[in-house]
Each structure stands twice: as structure tokens, then as C-alpha cells.
N, C-alpha and C. Protein backbone atom coordinates (compact mmCIF):
# COMPACT_ATOMS: atom_id res chain seq x y z
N UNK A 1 158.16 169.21 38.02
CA UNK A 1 158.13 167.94 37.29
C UNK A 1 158.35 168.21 35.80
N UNK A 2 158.99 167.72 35.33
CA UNK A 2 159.75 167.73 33.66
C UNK A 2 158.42 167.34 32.98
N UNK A 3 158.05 167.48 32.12
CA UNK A 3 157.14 167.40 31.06
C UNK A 3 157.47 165.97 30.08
N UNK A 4 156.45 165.37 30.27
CA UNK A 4 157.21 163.72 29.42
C UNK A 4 156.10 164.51 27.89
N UNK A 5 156.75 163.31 27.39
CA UNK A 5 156.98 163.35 25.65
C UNK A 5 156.00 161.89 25.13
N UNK A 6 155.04 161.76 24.62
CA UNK A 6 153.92 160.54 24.48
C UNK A 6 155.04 159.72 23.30
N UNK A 7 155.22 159.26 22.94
CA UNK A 7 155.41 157.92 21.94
C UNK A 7 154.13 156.34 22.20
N UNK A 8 154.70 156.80 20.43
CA UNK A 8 153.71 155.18 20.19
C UNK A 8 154.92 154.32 19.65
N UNK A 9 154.65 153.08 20.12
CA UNK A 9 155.47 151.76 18.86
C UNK A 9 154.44 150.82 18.58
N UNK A 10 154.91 150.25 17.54
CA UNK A 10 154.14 148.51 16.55
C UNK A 10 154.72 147.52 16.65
N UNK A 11 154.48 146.69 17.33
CA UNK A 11 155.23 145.51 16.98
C UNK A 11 154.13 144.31 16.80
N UNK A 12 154.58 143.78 15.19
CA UNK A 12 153.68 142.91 14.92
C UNK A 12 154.14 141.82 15.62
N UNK A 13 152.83 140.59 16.08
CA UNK A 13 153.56 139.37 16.75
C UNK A 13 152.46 138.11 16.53
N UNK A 14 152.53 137.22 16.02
CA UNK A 14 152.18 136.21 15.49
C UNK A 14 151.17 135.50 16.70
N UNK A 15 150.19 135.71 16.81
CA UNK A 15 149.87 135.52 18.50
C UNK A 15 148.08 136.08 18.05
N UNK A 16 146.93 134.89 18.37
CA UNK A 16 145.56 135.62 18.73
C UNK A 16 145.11 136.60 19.60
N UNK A 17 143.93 137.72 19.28
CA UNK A 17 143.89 138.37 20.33
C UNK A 17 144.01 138.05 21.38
N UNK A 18 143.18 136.77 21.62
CA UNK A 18 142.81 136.28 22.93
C UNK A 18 143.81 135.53 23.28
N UNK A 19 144.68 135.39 23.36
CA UNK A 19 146.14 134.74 24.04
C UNK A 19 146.67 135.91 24.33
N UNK A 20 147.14 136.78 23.53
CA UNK A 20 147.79 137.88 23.81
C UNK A 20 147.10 138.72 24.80
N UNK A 21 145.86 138.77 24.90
CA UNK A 21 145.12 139.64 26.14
C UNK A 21 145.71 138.87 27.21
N UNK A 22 145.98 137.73 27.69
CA UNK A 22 145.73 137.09 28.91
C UNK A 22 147.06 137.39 29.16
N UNK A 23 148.48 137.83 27.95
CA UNK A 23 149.91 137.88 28.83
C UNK A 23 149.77 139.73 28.95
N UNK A 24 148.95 140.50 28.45
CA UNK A 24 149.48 141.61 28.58
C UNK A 24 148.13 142.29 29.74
N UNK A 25 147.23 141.39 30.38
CA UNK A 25 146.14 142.10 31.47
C UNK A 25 146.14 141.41 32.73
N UNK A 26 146.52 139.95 32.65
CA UNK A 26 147.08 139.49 33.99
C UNK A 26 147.96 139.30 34.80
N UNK A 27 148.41 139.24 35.94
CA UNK A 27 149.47 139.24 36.93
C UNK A 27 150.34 138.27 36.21
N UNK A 28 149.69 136.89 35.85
CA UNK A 28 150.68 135.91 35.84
C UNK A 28 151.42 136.39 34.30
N UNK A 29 150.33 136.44 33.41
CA UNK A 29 150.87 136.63 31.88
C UNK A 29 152.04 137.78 32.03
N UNK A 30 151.56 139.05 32.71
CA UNK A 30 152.72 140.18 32.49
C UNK A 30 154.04 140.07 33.39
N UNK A 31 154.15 138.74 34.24
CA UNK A 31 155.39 138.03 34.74
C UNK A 31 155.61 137.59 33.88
N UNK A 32 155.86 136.62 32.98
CA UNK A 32 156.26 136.62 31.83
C UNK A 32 157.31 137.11 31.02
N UNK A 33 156.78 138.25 30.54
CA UNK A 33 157.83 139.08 29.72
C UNK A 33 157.97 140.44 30.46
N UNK A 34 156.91 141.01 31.28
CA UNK A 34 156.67 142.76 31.47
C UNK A 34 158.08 142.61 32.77
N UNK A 35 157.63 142.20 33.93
CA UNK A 35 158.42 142.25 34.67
C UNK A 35 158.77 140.56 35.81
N UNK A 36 159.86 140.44 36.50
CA UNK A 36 160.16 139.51 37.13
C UNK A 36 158.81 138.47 37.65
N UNK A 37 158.50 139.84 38.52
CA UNK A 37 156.90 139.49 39.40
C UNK A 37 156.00 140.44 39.54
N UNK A 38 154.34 139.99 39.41
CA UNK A 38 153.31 140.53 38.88
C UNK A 38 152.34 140.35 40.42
N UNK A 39 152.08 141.05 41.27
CA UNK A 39 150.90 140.73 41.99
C UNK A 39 149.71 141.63 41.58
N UNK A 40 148.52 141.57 41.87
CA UNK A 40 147.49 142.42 41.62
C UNK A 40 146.61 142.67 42.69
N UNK A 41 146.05 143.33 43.64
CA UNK A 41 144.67 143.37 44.30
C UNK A 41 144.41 144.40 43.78
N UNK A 42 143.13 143.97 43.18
CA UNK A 42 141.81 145.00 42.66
C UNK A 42 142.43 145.34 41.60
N UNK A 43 142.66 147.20 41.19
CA UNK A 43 143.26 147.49 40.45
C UNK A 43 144.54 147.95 40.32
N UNK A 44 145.10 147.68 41.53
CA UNK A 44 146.16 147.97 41.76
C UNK A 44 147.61 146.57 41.33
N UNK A 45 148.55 147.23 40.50
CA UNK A 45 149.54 146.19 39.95
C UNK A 45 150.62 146.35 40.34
N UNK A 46 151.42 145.50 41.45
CA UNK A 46 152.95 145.41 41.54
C UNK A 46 153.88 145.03 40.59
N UNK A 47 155.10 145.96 40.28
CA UNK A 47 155.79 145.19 39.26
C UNK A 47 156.95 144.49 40.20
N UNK A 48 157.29 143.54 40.05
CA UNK A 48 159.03 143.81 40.48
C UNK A 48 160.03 143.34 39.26
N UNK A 49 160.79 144.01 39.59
CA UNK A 49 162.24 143.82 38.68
C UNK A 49 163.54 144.04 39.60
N UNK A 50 164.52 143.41 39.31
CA UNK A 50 165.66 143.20 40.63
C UNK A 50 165.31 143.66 41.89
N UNK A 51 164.46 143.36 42.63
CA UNK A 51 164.25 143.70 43.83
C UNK A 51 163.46 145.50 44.15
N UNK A 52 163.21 145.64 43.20
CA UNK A 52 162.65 146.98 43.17
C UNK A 52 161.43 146.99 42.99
N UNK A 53 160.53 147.63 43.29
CA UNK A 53 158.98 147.81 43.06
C UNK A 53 158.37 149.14 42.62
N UNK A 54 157.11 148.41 41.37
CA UNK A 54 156.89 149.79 41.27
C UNK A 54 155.27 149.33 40.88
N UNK A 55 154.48 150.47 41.66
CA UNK A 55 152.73 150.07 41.55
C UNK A 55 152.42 151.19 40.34
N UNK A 56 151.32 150.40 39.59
CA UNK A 56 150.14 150.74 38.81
C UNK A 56 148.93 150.30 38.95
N UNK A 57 148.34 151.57 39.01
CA UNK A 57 146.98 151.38 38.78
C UNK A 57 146.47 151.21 37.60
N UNK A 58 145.53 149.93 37.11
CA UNK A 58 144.50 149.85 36.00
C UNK A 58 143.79 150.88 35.49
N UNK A 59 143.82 151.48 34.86
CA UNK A 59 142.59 152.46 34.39
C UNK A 59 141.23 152.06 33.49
N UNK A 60 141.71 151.01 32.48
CA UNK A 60 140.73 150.44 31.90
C UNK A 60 141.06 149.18 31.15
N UNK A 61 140.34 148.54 30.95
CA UNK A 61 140.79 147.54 29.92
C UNK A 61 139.49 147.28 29.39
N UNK A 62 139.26 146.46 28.08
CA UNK A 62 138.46 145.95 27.16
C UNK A 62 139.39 144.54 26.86
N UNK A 63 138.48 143.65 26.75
CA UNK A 63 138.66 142.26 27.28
C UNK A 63 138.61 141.90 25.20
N UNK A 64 140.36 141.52 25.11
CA UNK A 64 141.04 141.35 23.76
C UNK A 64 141.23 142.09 23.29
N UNK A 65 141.23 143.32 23.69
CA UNK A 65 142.19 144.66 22.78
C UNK A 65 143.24 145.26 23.67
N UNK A 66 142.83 146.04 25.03
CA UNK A 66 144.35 146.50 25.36
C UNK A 66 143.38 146.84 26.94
N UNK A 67 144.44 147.37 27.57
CA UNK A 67 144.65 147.33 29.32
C UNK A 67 145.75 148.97 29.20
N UNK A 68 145.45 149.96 29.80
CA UNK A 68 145.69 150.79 30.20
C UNK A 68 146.57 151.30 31.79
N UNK A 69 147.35 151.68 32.16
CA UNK A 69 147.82 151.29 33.32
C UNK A 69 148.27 153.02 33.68
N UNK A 70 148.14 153.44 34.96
CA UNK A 70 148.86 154.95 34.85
C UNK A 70 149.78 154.22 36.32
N UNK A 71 151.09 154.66 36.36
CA UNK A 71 152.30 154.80 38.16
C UNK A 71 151.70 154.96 38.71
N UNK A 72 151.78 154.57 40.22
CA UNK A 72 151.52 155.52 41.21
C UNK A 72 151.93 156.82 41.31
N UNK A 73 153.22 156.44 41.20
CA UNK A 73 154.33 157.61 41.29
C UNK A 73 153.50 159.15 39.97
N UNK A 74 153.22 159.06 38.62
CA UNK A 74 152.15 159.48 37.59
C UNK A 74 151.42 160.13 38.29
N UNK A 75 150.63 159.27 39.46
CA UNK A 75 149.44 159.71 40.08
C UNK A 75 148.28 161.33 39.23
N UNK A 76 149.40 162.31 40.11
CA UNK A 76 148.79 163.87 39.92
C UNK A 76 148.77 164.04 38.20
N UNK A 77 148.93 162.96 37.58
CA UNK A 77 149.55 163.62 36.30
C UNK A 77 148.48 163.17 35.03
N UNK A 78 148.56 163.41 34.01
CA UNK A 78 147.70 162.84 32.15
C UNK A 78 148.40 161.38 31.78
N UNK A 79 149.38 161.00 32.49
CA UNK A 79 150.54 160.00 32.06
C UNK A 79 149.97 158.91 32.17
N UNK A 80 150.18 158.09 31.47
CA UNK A 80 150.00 156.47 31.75
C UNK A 80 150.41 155.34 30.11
N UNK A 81 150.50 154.54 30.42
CA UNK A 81 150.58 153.83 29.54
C UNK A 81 149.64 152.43 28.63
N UNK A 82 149.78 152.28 27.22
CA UNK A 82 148.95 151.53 27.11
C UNK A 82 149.66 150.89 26.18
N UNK A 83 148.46 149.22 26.16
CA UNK A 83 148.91 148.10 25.57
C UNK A 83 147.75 147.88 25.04
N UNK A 84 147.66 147.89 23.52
CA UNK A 84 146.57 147.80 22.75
C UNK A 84 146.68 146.59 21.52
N UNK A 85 146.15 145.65 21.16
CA UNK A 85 145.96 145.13 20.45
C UNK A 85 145.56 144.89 19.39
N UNK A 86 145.89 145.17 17.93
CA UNK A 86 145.71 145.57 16.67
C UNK A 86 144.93 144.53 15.97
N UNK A 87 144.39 144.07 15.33
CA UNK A 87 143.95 143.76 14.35
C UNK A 87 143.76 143.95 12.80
N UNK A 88 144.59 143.76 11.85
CA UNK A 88 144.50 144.59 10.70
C UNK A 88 143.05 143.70 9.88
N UNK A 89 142.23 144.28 9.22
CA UNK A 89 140.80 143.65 8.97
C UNK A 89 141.04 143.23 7.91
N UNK A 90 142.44 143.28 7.49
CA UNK A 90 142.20 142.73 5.52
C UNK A 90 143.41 141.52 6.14
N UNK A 91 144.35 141.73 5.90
CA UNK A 91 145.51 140.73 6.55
C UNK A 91 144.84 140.09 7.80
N UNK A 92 144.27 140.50 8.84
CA UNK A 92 144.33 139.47 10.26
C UNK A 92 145.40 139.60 10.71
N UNK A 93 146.38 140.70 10.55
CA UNK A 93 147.72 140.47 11.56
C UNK A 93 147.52 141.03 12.56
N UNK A 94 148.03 140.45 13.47
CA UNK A 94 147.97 141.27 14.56
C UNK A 94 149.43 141.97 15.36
N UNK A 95 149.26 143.11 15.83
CA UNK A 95 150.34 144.10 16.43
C UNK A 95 149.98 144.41 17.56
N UNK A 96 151.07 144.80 18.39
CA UNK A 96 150.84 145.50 19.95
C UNK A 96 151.30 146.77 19.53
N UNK A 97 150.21 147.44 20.26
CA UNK A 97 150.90 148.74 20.02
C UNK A 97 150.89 149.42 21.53
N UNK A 98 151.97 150.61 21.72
CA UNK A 98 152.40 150.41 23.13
C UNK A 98 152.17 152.09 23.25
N UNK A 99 151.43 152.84 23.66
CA UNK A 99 151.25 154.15 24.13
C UNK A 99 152.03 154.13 25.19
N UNK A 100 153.31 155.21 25.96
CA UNK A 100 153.95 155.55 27.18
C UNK A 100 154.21 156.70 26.89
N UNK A 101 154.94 157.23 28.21
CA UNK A 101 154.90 158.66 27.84
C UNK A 101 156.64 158.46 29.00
N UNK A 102 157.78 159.50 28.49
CA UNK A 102 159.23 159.35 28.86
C UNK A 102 159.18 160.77 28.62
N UNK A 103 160.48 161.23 29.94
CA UNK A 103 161.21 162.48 29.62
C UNK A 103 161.82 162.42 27.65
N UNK A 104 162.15 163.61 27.41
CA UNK A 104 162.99 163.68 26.04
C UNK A 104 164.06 163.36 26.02
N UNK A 105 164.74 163.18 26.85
CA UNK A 105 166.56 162.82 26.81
C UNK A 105 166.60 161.28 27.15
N UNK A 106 165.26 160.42 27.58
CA UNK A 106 165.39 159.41 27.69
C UNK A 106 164.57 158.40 26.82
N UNK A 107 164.05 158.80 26.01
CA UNK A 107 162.82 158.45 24.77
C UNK A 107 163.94 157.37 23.76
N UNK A 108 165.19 157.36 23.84
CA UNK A 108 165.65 156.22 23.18
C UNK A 108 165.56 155.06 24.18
N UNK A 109 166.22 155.40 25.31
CA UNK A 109 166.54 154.30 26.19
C UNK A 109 164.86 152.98 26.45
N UNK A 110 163.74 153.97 26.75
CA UNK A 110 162.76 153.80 26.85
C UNK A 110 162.09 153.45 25.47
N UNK A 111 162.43 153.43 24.13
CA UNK A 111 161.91 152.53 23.41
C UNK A 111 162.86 150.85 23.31
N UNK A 112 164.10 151.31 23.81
CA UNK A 112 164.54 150.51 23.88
C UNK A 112 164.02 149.29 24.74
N UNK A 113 163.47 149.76 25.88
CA UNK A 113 163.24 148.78 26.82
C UNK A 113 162.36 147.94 26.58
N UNK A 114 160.98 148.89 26.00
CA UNK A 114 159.80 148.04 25.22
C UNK A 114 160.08 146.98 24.42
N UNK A 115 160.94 147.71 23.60
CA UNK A 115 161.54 146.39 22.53
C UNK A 115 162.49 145.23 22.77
N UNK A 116 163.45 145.37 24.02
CA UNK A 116 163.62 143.81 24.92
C UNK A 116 162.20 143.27 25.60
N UNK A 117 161.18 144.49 25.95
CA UNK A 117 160.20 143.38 26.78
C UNK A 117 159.47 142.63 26.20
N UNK A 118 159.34 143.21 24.60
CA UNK A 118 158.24 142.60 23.41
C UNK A 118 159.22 141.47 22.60
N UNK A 119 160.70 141.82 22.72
CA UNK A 119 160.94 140.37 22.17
C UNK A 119 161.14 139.21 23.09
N UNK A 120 161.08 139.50 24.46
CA UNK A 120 160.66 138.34 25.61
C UNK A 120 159.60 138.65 25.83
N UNK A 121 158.23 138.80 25.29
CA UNK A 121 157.11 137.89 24.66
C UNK A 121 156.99 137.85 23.76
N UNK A 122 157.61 138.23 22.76
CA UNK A 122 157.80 136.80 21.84
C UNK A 122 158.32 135.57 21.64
N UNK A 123 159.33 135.71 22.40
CA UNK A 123 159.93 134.34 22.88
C UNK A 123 159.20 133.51 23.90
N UNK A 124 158.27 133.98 24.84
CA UNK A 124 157.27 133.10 25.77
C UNK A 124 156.38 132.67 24.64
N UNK A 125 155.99 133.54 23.53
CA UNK A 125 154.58 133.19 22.58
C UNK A 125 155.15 132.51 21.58
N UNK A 126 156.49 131.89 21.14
CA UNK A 126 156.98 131.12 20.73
C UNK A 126 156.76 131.75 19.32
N UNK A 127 156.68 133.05 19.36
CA UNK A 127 156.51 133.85 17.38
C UNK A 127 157.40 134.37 17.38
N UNK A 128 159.11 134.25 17.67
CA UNK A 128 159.68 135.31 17.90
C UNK A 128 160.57 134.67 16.10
């Protein structure tokens, strides 16, 4: 197994914690922008996108800051990804910030993707 590479991104987005928790920790919210379709039992999360599926497991969340998710496929591995919610204490702005982890030869493509999925929620959160 190839060794992935951690990246972080920021993207500020005009949006309360507590709205923004509910599109980036629930089934329905992360249909939305994350993927096509969102089911959940327990901690377990279906994504779909064109007819393809792919499960995550929850690892943690804190209720208005961020939700943690590792693949199935990850499983044996340190890998997983996160969606954290910023708060700056002097401004009040708020940012998503996106912990994943990608091979090295694919770390553009894969920020790329984040950044179509974060500007379709911004376009659902109407801050775009």
C-alpha cells in the first residue's frame, strides 16, 4: 500500500456553526454538496456518486465543530478524514477546514475535488 501524504485546506464560508454542522454530520446535509446520496446506520456512512459506492465509518464528532470519518477501504490504516469548523474569536468568521490524506501524484486532483465540493456548499448555503 503506497503511503498517502496528510493535507489541510481553509475555506472561509459565510454560514453559523450550527447550520454548517447539520450539512457536514448528517446523511441528508452531506447529500447536498459531499455526495449524490447519503445513507447512514449507526456509524456507518454510504456515499454514492454516479452509481458507485463508497462506506465510512464515523470516528468522532463534537456537535458544531467537526465529524471525522476514516473508508472502509482505510480500514487497517492512520487515514481518515476531517471536517472541522473554525471559528476565528476576534472576527467571528467562520472556515471549514478539511484534514484528508491522498497518494502524492494525486494531492492536486484531490484538492481539487474538495474545492468543487465546498463551492457546492456554498451554493446550497447561499454564501457562495
Amino acid at each position: 500500500m503506497d503511503d498517502k501524504i496528510k493535507y489541510e485546506m481553509e475555506f472561509p464560508i459565510h454560514a453559523s456553526p450550527q447550520l454548517l454542522y447539520q450539512y457536514i454530520s448528517t446523511p441528508s446535509g452531506l447529500s447536498e454538496w459531499f455526495a449524490e446520496n447519503v445513507n447512514s446506520r449507526g456509524e456507518l456512512f454510504k456515499f454514492i456518486w454516479d452509481g458507485a459506492e463508497e462506506q465510512a465509518k464515523l470516528l468522532s464528532k463534537k456537535s458544531g465543530e467537526r465529524v471525522k470519518f476514516r473508508w472502509v477501504d482505510d480500514e487497517d490504516s492512520s487515514y481518515y478524514f476531517e471536517i472541522k469548523i473554525q471559528v476565528d474569536e476576534i472576527t467571528k468568521d467562520v472556515s471549514l477546514i478539511i484534514t484528508d490524506y491522498t497518494e502524492e501524484d494525486e494531492l492536486d486532483e484531490a484538492k481539487m475535488l474538495w474545492e468543487n465540493q465546498i463551492s457546492d456548499l456554498k451554493q446550497v448555503l447561499g454564501s457562495a
